[in-house]
C-alpha atoms as a PDB file:
ATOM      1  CA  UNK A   1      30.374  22.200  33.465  1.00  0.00           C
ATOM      2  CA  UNK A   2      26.693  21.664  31.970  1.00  0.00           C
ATOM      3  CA  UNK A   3      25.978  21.548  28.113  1.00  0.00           C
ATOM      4  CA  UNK A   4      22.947  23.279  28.033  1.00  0.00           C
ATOM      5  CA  UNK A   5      21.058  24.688  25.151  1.00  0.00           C
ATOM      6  CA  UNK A   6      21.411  28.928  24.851  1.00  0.00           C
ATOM      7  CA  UNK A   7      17.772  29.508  24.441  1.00  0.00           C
ATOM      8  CA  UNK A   8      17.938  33.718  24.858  1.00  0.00           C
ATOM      9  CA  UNK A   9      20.352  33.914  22.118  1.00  0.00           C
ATOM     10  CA  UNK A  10      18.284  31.017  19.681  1.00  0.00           C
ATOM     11  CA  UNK A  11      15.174  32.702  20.575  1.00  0.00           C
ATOM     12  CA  UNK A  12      16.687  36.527  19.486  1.00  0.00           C
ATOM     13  CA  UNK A  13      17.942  34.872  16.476  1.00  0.00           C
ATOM     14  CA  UNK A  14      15.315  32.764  15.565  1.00  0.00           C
ATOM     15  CA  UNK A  15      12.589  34.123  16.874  1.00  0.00           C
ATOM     16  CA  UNK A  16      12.325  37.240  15.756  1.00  0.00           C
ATOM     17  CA  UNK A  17       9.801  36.513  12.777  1.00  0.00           C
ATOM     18  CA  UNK A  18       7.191  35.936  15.583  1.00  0.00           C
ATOM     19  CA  UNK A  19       6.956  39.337  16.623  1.00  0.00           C
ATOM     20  CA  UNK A  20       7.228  40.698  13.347  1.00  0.00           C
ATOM     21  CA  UNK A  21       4.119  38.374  12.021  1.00  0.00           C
ATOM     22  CA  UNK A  22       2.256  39.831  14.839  1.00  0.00           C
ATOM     23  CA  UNK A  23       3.180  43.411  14.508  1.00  0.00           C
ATOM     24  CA  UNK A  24       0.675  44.578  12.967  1.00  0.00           C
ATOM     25  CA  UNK A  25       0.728  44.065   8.629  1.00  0.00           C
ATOM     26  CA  UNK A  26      -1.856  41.147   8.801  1.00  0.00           C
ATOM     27  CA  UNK A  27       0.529  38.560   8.418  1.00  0.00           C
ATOM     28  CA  UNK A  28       0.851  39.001   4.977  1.00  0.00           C
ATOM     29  CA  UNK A  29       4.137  38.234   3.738  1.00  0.00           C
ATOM     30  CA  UNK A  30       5.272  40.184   0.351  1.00  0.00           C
ATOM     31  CA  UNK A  31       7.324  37.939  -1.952  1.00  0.00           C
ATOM     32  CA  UNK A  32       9.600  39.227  -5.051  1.00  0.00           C
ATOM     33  CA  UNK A  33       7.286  39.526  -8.238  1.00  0.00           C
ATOM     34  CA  UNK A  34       4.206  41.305  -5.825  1.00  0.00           C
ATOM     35  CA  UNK A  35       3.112  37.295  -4.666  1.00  0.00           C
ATOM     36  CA  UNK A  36       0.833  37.528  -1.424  1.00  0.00           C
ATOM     37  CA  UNK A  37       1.027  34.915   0.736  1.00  0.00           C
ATOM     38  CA  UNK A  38      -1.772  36.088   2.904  1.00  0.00           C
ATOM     39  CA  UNK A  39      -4.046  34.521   1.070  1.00  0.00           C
ATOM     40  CA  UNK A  40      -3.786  30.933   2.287  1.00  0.00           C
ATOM     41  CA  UNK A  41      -6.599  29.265   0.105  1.00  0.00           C
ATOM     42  CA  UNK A  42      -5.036  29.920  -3.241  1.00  0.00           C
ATOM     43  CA  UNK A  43      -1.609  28.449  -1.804  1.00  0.00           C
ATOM     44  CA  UNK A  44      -3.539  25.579  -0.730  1.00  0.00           C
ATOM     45  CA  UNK A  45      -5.183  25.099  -3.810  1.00  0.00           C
ATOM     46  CA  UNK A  46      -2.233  25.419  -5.825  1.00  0.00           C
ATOM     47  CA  UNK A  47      -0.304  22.162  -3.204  1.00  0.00           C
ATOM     48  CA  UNK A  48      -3.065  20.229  -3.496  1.00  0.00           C
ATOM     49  CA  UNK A  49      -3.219  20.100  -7.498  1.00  0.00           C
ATOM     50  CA  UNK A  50       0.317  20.087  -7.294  1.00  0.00           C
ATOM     51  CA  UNK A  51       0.362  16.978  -5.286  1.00  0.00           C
ATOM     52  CA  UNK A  52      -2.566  15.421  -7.806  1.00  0.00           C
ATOM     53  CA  UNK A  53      -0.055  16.596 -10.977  1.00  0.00           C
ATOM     54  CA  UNK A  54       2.876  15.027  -9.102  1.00  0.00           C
ATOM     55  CA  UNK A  55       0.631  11.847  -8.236  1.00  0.00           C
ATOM     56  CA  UNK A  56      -0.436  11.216 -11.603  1.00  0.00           C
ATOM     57  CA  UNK A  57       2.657  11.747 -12.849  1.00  0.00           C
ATOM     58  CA  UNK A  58       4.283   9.295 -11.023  1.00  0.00           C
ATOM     59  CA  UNK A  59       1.577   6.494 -11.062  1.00  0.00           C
ATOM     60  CA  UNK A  60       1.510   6.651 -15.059  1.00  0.00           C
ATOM     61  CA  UNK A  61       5.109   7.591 -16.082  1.00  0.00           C
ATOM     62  CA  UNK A  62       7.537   6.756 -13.093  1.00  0.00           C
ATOM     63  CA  UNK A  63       5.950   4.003 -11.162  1.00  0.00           C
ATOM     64  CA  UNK A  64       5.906   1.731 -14.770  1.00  0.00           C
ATOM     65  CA  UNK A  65       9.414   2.999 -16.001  1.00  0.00           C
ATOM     66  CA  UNK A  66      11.154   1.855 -12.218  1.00  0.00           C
ATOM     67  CA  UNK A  67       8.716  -1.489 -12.692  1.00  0.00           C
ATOM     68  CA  UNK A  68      10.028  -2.256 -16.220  1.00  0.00           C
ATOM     69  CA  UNK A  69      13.824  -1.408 -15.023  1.00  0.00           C
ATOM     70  CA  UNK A  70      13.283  -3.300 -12.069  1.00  0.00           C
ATOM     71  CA  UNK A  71      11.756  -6.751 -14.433  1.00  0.00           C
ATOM     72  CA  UNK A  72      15.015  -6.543 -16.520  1.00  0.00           C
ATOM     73  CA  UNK A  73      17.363  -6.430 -13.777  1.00  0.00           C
ATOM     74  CA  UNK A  74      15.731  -9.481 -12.160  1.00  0.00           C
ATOM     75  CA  UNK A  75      16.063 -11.039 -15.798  1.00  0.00           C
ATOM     76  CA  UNK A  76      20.090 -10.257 -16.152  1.00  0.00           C
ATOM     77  CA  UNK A  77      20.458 -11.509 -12.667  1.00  0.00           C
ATOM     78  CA  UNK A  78      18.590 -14.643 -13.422  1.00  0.00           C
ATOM     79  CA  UNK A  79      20.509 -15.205 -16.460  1.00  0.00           C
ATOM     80  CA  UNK A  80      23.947 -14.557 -15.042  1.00  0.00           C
ATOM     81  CA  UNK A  81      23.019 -16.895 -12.395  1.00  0.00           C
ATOM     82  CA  UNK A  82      21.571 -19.706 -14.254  1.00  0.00           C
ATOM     83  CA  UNK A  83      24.367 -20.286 -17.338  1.00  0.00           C
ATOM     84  CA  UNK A  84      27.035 -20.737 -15.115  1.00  0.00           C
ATOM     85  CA  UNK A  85      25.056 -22.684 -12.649  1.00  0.00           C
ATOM     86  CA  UNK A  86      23.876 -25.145 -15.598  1.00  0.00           C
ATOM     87  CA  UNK A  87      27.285 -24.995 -17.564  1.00  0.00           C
ATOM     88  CA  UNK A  88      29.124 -25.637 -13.771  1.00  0.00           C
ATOM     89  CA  UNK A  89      27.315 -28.320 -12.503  1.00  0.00           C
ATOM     90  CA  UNK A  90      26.893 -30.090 -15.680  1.00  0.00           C
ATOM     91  CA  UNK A  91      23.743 -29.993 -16.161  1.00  0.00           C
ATOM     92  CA  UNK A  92      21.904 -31.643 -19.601  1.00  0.00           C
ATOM     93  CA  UNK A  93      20.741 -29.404 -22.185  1.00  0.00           C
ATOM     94  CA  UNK A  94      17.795 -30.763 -23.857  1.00  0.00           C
ATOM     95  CA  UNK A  95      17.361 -30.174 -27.669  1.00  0.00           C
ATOM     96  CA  UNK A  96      14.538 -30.514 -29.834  1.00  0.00           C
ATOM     97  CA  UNK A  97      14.093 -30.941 -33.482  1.00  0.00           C
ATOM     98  CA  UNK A  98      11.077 -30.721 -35.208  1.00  0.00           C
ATOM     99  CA  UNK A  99      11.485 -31.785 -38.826  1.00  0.00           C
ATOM    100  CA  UNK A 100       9.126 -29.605 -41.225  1.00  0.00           C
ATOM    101  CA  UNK A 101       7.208 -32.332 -43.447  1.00  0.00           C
ATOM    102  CA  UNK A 102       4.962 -31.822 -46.324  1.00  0.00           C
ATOM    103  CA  UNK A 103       2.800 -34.896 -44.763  1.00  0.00           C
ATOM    104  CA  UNK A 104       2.318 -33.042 -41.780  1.00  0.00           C
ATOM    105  CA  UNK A 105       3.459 -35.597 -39.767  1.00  0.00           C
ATOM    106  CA  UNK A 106       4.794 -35.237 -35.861  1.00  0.00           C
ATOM    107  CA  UNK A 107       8.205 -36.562 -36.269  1.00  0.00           C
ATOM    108  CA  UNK A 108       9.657 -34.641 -32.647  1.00  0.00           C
ATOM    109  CA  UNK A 109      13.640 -35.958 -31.730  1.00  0.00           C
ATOM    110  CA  UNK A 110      14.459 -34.864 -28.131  1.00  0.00           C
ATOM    111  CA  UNK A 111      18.032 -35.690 -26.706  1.00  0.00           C
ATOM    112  CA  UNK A 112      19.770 -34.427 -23.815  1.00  0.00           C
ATOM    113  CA  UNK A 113      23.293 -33.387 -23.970  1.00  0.00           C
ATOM    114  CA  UNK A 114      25.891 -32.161 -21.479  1.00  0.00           C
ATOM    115  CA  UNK A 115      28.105 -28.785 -22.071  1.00  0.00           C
ATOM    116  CA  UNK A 116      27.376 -26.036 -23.720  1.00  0.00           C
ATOM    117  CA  UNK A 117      29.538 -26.616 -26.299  1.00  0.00           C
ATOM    118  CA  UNK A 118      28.541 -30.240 -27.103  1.00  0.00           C
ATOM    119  CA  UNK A 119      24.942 -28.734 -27.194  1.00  0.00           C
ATOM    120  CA  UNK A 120      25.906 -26.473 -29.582  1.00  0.00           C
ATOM    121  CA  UNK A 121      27.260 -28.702 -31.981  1.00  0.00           C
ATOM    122  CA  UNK A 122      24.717 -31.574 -31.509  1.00  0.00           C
ATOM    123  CA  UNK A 123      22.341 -29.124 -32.436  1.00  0.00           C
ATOM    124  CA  UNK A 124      23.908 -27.970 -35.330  1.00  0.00           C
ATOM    125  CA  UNK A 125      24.706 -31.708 -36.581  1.00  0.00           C
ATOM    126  CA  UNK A 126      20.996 -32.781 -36.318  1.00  0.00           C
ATOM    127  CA  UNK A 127      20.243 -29.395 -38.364  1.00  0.00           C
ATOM    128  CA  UNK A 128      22.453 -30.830 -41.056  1.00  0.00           C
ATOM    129  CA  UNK A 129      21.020 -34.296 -40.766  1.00  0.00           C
ATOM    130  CA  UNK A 130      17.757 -33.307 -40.960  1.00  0.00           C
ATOM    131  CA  UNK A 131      18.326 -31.241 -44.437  1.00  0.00           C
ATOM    132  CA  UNK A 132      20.387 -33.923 -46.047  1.00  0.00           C
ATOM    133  CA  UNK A 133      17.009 -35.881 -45.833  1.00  0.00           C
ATOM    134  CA  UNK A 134      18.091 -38.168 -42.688  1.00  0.00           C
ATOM    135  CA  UNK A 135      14.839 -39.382 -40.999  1.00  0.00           C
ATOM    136  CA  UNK A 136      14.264 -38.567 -37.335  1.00  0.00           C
ATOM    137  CA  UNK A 137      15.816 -39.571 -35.253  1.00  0.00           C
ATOM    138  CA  UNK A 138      18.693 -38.361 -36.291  1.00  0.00           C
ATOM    139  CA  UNK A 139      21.264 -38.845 -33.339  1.00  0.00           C
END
């Protein structure tokens, strides 16, 4: 037994258009709404400024809206990487206070602190420090 293609009965069914085309009307094809397709160049015309619509379209409107969506997902996945990383392998958080002095002077306190939570409140003690009038450095 051979599998082998039916090519009479594809070429009746599917070939049929061919000798219609070449019957005899031109091949001009009538569409609903009185549209002649005969007329290749204004079908051509009308693709090819299609294609330019569809091209600036996408360049100006889609290209920068899948850019921005694609920026923010590589900034969630950074962050939902990177906390837990930090917070897991105990990493030091470093916090900075920078006094504001009338004098103008530099007064900068840096410490490093491990945990999230110790960070937290180590931050929020040299905050209270440094409005109670505690010089820097506070900690």
């Amino acid at each position: 037994m051979l599998w082998q293609p039916r090519w009479r009965a594809l070429a009746r069914r599917f070939g049929g258009w061919r000798r219609k085309r070449r019957g005899g009307d031109g091949g001009n094809w009538d569409l609903p709404g009185g549209l002649d397709l005969g007329d290749d160049l204004l079908v051509g015309i009308a693709v090819i400024v299609g294609l330019i619509l569809f091209g600036v379209l996408f360049w100006f409107v889609l290209l920068p809206l899948i850019l921005l969506l694609l920026d923010l997902l590589v900034v969630v996945v950074l962050l939902v990487l990177a906390i837990p990383a930090r917070v897991l392998l105990r990493r030091p958080w470093t916090i900075e206070a920078i006094p504001a002095t009338q004098g103008g002077g530099d007064n900068r306190f840096s410490t490093q602190v491990i945990g999230w939570r110790r960070a937290r409140r180590v931050r929020d003690e040299i905050v209270q420090k440094l409005r109670d009038g505690y010089p820097s450095p506070v900690v």
